[in-house]
C-alpha atoms as a PDB file:
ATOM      1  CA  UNK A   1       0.000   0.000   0.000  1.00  0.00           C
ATOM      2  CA  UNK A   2       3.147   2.618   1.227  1.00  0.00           C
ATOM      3  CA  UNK A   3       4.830   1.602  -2.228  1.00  0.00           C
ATOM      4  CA  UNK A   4       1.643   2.182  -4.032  1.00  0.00           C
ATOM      5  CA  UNK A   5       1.113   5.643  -2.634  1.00  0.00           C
ATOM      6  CA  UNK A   6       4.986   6.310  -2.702  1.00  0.00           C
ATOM      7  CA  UNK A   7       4.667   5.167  -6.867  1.00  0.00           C
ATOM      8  CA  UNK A   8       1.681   7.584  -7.171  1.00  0.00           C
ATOM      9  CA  UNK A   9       3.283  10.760  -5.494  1.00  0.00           C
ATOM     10  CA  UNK A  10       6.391   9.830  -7.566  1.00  0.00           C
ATOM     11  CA  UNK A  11       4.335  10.217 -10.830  1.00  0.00           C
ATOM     12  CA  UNK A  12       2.980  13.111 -10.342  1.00  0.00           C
ATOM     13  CA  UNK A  13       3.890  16.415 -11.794  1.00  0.00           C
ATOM     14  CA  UNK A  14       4.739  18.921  -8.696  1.00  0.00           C
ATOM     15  CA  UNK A  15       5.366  22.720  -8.826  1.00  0.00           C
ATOM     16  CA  UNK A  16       8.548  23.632  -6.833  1.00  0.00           C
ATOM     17  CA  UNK A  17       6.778  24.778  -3.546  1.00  0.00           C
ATOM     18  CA  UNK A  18       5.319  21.265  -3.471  1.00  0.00           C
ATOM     19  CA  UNK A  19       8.264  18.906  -4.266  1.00  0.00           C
ATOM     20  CA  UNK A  20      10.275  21.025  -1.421  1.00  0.00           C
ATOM     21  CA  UNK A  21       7.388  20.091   0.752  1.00  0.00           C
ATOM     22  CA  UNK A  22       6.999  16.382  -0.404  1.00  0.00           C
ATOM     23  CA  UNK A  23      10.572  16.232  -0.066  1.00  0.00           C
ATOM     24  CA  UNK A  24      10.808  17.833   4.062  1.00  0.00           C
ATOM     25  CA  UNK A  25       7.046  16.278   4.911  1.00  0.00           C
ATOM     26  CA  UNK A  26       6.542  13.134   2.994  1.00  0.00           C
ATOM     27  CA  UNK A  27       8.218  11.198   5.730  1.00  0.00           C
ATOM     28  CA  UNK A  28       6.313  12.844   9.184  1.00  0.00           C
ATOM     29  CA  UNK A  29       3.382  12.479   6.885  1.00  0.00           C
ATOM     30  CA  UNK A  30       3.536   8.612   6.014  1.00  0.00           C
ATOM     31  CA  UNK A  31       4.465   8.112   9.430  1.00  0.00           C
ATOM     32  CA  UNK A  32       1.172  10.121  11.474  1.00  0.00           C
ATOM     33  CA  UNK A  33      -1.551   8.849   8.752  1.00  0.00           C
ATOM     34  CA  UNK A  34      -0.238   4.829   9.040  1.00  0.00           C
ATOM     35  CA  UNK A  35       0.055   5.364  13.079  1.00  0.00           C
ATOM     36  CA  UNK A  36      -3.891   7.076  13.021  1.00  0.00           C
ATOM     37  CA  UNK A  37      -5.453   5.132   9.756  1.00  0.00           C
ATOM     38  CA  UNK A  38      -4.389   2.122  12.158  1.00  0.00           C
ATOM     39  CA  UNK A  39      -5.810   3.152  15.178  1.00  0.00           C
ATOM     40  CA  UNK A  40      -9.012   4.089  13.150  1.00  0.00           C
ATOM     41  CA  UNK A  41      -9.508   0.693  11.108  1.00  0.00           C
ATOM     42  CA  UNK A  42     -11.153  -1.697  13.937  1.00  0.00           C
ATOM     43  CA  UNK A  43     -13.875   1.904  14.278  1.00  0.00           C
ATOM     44  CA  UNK A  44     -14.779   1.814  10.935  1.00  0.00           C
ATOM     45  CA  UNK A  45     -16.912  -1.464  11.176  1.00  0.00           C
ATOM     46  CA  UNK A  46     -19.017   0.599  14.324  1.00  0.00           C
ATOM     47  CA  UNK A  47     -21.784   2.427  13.068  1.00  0.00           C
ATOM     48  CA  UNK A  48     -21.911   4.598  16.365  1.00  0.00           C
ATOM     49  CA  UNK A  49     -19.687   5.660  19.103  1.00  0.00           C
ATOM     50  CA  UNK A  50     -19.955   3.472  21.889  1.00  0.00           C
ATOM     51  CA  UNK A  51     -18.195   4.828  25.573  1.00  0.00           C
ATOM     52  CA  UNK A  52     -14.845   2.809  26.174  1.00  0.00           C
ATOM     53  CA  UNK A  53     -11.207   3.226  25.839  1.00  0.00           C
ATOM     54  CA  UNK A  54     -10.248   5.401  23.485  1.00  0.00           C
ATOM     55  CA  UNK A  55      -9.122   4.209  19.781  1.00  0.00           C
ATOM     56  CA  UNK A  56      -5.088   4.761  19.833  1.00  0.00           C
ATOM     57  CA  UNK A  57      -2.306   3.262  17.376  1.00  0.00           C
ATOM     58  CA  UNK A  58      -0.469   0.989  20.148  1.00  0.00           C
ATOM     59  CA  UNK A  59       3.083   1.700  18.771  1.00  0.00           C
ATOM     60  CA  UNK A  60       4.191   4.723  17.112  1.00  0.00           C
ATOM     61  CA  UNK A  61       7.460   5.546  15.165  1.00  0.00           C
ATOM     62  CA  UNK A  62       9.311   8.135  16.312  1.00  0.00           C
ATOM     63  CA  UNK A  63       7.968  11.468  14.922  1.00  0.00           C
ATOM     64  CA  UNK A  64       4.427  10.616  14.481  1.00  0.00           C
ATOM     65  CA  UNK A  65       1.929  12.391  15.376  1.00  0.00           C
ATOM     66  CA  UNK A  66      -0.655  10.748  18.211  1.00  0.00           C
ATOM     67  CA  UNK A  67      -4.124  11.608  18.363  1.00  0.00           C
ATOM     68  CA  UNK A  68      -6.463   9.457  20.313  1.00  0.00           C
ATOM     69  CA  UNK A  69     -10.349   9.590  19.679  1.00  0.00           C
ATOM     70  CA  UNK A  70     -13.537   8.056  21.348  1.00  0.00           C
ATOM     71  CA  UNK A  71     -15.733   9.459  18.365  1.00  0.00           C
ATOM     72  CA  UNK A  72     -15.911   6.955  15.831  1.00  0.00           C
ATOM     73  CA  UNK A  73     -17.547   9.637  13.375  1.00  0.00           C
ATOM     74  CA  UNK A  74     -14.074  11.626  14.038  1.00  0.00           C
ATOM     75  CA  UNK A  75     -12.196   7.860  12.724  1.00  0.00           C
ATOM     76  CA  UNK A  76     -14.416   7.271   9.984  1.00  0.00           C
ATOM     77  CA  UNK A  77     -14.479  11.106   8.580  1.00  0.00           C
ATOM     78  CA  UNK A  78     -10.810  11.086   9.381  1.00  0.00           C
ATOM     79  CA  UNK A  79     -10.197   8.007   7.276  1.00  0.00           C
ATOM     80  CA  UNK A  80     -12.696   9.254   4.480  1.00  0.00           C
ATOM     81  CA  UNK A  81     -10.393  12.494   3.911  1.00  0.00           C
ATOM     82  CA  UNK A  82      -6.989   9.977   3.810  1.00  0.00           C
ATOM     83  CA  UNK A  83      -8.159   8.388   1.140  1.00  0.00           C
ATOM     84  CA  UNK A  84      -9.208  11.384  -0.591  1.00  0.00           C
ATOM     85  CA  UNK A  85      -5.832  13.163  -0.277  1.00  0.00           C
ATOM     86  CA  UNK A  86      -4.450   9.511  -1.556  1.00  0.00           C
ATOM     87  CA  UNK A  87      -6.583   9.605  -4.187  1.00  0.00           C
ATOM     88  CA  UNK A  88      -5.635  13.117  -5.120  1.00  0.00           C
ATOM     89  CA  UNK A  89      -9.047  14.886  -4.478  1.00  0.00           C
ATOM     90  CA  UNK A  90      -7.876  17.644  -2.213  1.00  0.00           C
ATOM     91  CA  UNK A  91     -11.713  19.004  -2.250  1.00  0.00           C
ATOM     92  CA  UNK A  92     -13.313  16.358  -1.196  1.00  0.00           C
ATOM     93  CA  UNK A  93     -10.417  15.518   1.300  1.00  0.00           C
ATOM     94  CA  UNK A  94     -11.188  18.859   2.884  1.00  0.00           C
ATOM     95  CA  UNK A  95     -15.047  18.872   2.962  1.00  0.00           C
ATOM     96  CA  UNK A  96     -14.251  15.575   5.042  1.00  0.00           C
ATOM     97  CA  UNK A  97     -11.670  17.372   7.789  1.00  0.00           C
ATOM     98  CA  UNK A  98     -14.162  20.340   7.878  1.00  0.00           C
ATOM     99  CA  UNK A  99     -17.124  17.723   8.931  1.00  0.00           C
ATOM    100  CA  UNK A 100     -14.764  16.090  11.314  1.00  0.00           C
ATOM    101  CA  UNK A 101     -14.504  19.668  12.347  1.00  0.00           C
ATOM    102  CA  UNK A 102     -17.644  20.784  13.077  1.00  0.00           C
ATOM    103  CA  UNK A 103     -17.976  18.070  15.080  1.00  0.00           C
ATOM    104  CA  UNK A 104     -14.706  18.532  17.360  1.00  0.00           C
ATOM    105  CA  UNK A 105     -13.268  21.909  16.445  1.00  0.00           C
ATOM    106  CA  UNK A 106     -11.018  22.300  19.162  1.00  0.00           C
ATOM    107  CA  UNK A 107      -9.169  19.409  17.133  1.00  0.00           C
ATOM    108  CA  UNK A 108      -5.418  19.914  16.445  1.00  0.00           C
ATOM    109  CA  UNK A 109      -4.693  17.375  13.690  1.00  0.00           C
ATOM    110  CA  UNK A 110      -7.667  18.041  11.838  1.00  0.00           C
ATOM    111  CA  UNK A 111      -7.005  21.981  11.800  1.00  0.00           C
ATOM    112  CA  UNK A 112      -2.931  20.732  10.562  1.00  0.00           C
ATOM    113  CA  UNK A 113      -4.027  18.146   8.079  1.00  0.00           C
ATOM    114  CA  UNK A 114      -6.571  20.782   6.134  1.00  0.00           C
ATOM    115  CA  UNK A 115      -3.253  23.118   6.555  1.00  0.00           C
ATOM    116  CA  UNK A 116      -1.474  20.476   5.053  1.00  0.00           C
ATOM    117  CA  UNK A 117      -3.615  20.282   1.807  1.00  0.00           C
ATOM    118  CA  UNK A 118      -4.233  23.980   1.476  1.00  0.00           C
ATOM    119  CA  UNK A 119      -0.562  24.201   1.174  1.00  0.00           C
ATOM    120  CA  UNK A 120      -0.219  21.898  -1.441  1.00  0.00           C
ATOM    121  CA  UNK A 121      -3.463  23.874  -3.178  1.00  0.00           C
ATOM    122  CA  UNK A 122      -0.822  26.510  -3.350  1.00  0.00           C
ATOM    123  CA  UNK A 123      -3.092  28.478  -0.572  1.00  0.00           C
ATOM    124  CA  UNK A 124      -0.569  29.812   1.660  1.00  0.00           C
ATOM    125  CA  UNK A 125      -2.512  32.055   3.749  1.00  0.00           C
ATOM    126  CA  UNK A 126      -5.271  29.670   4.154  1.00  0.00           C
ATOM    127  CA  UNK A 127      -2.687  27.070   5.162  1.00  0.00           C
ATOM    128  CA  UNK A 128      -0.989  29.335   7.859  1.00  0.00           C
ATOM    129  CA  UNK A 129      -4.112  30.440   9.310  1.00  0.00           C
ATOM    130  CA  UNK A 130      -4.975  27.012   9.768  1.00  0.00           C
ATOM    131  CA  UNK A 131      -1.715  25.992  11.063  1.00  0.00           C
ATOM    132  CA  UNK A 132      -1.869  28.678  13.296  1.00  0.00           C
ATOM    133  CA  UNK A 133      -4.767  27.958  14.894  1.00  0.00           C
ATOM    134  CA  UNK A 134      -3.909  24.306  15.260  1.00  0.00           C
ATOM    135  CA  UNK A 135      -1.242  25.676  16.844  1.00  0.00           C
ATOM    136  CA  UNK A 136      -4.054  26.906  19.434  1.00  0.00           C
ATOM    137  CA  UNK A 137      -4.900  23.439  20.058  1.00  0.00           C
ATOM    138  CA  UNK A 138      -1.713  21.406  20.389  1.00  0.00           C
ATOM    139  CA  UNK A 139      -0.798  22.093  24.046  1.00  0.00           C
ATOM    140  CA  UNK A 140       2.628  20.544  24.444  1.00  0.00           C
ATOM    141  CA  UNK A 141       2.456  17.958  21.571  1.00  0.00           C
ATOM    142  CA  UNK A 142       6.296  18.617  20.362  1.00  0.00           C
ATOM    143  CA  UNK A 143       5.859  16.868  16.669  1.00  0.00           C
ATOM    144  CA  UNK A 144       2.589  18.611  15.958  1.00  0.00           C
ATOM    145  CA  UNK A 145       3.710  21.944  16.933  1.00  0.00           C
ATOM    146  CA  UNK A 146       7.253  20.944  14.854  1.00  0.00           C
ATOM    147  CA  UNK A 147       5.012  19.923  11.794  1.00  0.00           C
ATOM    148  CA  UNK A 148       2.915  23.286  12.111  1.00  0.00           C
ATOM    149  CA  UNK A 149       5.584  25.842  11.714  1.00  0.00           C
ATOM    150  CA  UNK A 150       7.100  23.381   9.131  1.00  0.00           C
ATOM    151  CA  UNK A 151       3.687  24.548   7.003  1.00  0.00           C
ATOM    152  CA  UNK A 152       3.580  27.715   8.518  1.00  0.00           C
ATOM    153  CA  UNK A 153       7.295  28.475   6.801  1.00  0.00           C
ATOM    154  CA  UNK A 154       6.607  27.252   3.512  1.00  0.00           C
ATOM    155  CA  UNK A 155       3.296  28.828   3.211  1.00  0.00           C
ATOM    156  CA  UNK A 156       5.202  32.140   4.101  1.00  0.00           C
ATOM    157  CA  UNK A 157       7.713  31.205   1.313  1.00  0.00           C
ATOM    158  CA  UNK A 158       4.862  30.677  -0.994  1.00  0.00           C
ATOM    159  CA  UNK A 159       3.549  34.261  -0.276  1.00  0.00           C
ATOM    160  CA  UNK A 160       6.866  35.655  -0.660  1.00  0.00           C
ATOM    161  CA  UNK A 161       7.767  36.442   2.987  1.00  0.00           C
ATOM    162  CA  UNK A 162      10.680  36.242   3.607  1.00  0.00           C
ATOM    163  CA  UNK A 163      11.167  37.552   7.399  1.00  0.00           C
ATOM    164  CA  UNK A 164       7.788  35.506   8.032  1.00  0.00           C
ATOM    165  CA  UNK A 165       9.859  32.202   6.757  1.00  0.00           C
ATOM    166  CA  UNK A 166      13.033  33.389   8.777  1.00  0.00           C
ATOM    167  CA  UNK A 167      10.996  33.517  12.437  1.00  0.00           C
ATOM    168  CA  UNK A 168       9.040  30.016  11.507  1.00  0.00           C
ATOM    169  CA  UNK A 169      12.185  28.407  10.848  1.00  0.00           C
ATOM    170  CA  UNK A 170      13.419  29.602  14.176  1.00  0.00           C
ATOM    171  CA  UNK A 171      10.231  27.553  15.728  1.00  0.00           C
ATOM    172  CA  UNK A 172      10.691  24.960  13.119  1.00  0.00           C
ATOM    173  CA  UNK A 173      14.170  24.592  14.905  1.00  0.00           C
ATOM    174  CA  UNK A 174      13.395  24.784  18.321  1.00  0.00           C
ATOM    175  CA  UNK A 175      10.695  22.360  18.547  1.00  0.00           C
ATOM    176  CA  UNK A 176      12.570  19.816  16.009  1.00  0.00           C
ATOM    177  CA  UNK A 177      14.279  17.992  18.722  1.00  0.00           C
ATOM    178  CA  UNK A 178      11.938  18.154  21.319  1.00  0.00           C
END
């Protein structure tokens, strides 16, 4: 499945501003959706949420990204929009994560993975407000904050800013090995 996506993003023509991105986020990226699209898969088959432990990847690779949800509308709308953005429909991908949204808005990965894909729609303001106010919702999760002003500085870049890109990449550094 990794080698299928991997052949697929390969293939595909990229503007500059999104191979640079591929090439810093591809990794952090593989890594958070295979740690969450496997602690979503046993939710799927629920058609409601039921009250127990939460649903949680059991093992996760260093620099992934951990989010943990009860809501099994949250795991199914969160898988729905992953296999959008596989499939390359960055629309739909995003009407998904803005459901998910309305639903738990206070939610940190869903405000970073819309980010994410508004970024590579070439929307860089969109992306860094989004970002940002993920941001608002990560508390002291290191690699979600890290991945954040990693979109945050090449959104800047896409706009052009270049003292904007120089003060992310300060944050980009100091939460990098955290």
């Amino acid at each position: 499945m990794i080698a299928l996506m991997q052949n697929k993003i390969n293939k595909a023509p990229l503007s500059s501003v999104q191979r640079l991105f591929t090439a810093i986020m591809r990794p952090l990226l593989l890594l958070g959706s295979m740690a969450i699209v496997a602690g979503c898969a046993a939710v799927d088959q629920q058609p409601e949420p039921e009250p127990g432990p939460k649903v949680s990847a059991v093992t996760l690779p260093k620099g992934s990204i951990r989010y943990d949800t009860d809501n099994a509308r949250i795991a199914q709308l969160w898988s729905a929009a992953e296999q959008a953005r596989i499939e390359g429909n960055n629309d739909l991908a995003l009407r998904r994560l803005f459901e998910a949204l309305e639903i738990t808005p206070q939610n940190s990965l869903l405000w970073s993975r819309a980010a994410e894909i508004q970024l590579i729609n070439e929307q860089g303001s969109l992306a860094e407000n989004f970002a940002t106010k993920s941001n608002t919702f990560a508390g002291n999760n290191a690699s979600l904050l890290h991945r954040n002003w990693l979109i945050i500085e090449h959104a800047r870049s896409l706009r052009g800013d270049l003292l904007g890109v120089r003060s992310a990449h300060k944050k980009v550094q100091e939460y990098q090995y955290q």
